[in-house]
Protein backbone atom coordinates (compact mmCIF):
# COMPACT_ATOMS: atom_id res chain seq x y z
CA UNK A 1 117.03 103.71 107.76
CA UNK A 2 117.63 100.18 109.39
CA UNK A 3 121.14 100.66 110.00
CA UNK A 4 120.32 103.59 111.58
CA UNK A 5 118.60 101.75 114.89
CA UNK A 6 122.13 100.80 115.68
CA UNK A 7 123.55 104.56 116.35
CA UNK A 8 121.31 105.04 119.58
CA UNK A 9 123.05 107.48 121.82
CA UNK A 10 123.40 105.47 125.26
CA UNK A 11 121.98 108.95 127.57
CA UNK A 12 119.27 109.48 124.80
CA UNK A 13 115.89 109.46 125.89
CA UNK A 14 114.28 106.76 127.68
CA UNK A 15 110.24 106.23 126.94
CA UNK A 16 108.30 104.10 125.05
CA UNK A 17 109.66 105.35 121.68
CA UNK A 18 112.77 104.47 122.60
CA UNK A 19 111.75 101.31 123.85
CA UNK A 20 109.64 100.28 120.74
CA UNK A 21 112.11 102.05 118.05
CA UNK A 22 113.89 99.33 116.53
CA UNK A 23 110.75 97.10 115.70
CA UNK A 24 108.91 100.50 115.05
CA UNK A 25 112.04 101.24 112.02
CA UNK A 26 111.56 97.07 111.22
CA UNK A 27 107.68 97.81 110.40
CA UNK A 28 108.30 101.41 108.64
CA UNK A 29 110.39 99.01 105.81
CA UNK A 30 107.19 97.41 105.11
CA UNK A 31 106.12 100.40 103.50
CA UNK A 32 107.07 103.05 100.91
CA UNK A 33 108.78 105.58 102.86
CA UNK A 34 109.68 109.31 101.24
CA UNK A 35 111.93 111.63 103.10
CA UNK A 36 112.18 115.19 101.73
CA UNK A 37 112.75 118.42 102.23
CA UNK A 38 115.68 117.54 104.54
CA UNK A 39 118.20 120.30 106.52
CA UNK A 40 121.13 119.67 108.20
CA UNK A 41 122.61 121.91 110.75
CA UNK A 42 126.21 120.75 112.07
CA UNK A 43 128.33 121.90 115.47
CA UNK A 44 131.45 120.26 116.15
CA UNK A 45 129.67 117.88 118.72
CA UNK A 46 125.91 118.02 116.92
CA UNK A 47 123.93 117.04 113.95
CA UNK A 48 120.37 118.62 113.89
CA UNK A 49 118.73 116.77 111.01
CA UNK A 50 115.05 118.08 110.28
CA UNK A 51 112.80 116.09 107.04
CA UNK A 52 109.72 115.85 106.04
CA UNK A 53 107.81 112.22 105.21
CA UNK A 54 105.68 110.54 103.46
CA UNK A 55 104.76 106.85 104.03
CA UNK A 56 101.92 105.16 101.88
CA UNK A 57 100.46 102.17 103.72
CA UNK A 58 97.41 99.51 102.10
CA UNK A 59 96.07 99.48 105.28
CA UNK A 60 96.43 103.49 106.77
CA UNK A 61 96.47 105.26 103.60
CA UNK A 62 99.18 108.07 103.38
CA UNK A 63 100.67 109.50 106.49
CA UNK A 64 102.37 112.93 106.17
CA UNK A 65 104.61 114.70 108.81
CA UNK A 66 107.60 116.47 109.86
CA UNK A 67 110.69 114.36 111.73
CA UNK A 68 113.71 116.10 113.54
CA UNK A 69 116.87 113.81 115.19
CA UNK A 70 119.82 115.28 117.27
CA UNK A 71 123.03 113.35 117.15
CA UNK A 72 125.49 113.74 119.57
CA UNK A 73 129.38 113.18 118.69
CA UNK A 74 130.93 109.74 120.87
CA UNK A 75 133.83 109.33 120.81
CA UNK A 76 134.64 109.83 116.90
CA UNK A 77 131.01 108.54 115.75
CA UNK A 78 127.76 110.11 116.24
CA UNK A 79 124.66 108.83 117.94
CA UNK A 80 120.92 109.64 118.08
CA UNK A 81 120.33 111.72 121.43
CA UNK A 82 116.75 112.73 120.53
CA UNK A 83 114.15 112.40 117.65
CA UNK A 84 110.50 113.26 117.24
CA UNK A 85 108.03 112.82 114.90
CA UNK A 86 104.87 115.04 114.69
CA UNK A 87 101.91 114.26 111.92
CA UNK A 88 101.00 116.58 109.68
């Protein structure tokens, strides 16, 4: 998860997510973070990768919710274009 703030597509989306991300990943490590129920759906020039998780926090108690990132082939790597996050 925090090698993955440095595969940021340069025409993702620009916002306050984006903005905050990489300190927002840094603070998610604090915590006990469970991804499951992943899917992957793959295009030559896409990754769609949908999850659900699960992170238990002293402070917040247990936050629950569904995650989905598009990456975007550069070149011959792939980027994040897009992700969202939506609690459950």
């Amino acid at each position: 998860l925090q090698e993955s703030t440095q595969f940021s597509h340069q025409e993702g989306e620009i916002g306050i997510h984006r903005a905050y991300w990489k300190g927002a990943i840094e603070e998610l490590l604090k915590y006990d973070l469970q991804v499951s129920n992943e899917e992957y759906h793959m295009t030559p020039d896409y990754i769609v990768y949908n999850a659900d998780y699960e992170i238990d926090s002293s402070k917040a108690g247990t936050m629950k919710g569904r995650f989905c990132q598009i990456w975007r082939k550069s070149n011959d790597n792939y980027l994040i274009l897009r992700e969202e996050y939506s609690a459950a």
